[in-house]
N, C-alpha and C. Protein backbone atom coordinates (compact mmCIF):
# COMPACT_ATOMS: atom_id res chain seq x y z
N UNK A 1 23.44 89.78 147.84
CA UNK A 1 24.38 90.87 147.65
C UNK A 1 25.78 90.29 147.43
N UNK A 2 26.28 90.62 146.26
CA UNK A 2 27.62 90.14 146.06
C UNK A 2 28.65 90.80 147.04
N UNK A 3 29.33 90.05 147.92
CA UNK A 3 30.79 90.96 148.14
C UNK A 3 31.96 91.93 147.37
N UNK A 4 31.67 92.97 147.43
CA UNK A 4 32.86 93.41 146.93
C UNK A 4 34.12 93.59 147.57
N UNK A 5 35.36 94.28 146.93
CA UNK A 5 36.44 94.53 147.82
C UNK A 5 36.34 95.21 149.26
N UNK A 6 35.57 96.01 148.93
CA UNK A 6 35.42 97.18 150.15
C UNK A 6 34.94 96.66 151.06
N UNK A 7 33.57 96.08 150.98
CA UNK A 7 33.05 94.48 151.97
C UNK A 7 34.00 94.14 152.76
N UNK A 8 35.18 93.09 151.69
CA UNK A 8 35.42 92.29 152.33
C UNK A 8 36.72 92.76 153.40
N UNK A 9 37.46 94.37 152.71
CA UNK A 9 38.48 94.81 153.59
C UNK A 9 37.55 95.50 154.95
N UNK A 10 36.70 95.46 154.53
CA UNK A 10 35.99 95.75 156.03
C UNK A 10 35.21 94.77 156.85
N UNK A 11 35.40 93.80 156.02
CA UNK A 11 35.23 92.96 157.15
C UNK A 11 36.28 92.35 157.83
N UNK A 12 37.70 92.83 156.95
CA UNK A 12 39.33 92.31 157.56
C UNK A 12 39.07 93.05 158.56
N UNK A 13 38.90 94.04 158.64
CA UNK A 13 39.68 95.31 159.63
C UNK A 13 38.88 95.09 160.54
N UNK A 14 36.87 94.29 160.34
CA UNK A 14 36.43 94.38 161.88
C UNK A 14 37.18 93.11 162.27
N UNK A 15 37.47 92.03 161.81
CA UNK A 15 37.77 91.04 161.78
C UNK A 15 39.75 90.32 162.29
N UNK A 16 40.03 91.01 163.26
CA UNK A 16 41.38 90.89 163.69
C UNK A 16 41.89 89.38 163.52
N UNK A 17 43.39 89.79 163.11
CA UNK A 17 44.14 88.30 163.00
C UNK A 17 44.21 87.28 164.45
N UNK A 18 44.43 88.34 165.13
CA UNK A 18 43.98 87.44 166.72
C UNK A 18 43.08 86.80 166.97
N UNK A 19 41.91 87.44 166.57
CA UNK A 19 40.63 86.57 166.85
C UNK A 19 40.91 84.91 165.97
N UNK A 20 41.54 85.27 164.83
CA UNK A 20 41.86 84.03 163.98
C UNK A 20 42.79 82.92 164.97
N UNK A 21 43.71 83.89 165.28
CA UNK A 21 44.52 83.05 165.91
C UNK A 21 44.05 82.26 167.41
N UNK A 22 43.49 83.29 167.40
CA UNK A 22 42.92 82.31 169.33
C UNK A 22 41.39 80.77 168.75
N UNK A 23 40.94 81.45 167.71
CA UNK A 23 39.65 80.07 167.28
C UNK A 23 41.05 79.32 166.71
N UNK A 24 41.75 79.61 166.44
CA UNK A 24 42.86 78.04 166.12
C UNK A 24 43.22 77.62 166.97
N UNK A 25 44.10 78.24 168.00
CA UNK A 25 44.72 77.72 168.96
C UNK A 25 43.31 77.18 170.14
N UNK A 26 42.38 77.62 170.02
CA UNK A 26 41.31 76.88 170.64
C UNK A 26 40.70 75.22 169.84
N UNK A 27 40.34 75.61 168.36
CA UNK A 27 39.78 74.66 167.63
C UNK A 27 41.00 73.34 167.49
N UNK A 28 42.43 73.41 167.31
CA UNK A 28 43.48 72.16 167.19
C UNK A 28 43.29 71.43 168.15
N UNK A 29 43.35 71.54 169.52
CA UNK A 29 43.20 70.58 170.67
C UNK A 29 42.11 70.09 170.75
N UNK A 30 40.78 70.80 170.35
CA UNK A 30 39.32 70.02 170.55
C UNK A 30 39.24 69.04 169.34
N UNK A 31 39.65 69.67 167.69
CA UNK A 31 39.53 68.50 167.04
C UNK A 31 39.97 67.67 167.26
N UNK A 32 41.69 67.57 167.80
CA UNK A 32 42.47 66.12 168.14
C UNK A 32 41.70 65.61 169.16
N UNK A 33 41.42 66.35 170.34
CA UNK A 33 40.16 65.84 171.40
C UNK A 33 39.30 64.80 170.85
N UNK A 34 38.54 65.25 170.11
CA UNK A 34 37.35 64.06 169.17
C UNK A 34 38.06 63.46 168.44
N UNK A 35 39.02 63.54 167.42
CA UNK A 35 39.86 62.27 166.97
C UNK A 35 40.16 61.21 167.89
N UNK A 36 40.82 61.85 169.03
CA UNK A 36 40.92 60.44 169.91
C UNK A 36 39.87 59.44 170.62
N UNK A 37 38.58 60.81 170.74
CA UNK A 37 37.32 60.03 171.19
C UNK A 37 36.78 59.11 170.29
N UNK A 38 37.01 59.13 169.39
CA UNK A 38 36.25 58.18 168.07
C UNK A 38 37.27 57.21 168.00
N UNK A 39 38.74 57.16 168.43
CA UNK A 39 39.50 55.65 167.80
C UNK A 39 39.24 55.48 169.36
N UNK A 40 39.07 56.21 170.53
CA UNK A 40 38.88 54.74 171.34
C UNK A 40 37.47 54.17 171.11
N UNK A 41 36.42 54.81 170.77
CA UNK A 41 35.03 54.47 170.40
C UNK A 41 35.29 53.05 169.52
N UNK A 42 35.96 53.36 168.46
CA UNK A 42 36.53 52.83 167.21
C UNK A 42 36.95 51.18 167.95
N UNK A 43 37.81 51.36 169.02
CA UNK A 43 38.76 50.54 169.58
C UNK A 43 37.72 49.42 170.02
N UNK A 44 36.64 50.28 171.30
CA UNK A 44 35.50 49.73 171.64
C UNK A 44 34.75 48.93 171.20
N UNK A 45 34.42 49.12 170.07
CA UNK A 45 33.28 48.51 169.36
C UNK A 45 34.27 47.25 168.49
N UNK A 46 35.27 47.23 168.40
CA UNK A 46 36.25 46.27 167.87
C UNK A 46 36.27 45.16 168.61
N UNK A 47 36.93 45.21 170.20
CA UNK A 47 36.24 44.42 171.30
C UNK A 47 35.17 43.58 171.15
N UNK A 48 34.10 44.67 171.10
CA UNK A 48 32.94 44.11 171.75
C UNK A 48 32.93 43.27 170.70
N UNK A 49 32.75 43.05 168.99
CA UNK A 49 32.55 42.67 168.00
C UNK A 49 33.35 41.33 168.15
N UNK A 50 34.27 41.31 168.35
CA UNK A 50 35.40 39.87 168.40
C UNK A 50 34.84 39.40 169.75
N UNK A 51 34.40 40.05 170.81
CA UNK A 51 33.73 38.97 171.79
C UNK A 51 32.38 38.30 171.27
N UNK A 52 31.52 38.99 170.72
CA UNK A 52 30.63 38.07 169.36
C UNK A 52 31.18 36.96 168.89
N UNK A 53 31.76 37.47 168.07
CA UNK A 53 32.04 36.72 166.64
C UNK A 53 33.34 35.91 166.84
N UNK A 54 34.21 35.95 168.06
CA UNK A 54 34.87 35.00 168.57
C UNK A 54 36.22 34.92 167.05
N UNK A 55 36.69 36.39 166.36
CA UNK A 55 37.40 36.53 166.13
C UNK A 55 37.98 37.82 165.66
N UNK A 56 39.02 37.82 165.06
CA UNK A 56 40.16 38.99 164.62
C UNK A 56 38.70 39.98 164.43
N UNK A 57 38.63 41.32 164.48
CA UNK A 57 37.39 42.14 163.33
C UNK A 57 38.22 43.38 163.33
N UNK A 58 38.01 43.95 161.87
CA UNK A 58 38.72 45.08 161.37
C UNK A 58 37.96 45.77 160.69
């Protein structure tokens, strides 16, 4: 079924800007959350790799 206009202004109107706004203000801190979990992951495995290989690794 294609969307039409009427669709989609009804799905604005069930669809409040708040609700938008609170999954953002929820979703920004969890993505930066996992950004930071992956560069210390990132950091981790850098370590461990130069205790191997007994140098610089990038």
């Amino acid at each position: 079924m294609e969307p039409t206009v009427s669709t989609l202004q009804t799905m604005m109107a069930e669809f409040p800007a708040g609700v938008l706004l609170v999954s953002i203000v929820i979703g920004v801190p969890v993505l930066m959350y996992v950004r930071e979990l992956n560069r210390r992951r990132a950091e981790k495995e850098k370590g461990a790799a130069e205790k191997v290989y007994g140098e610089p690794f990038d």
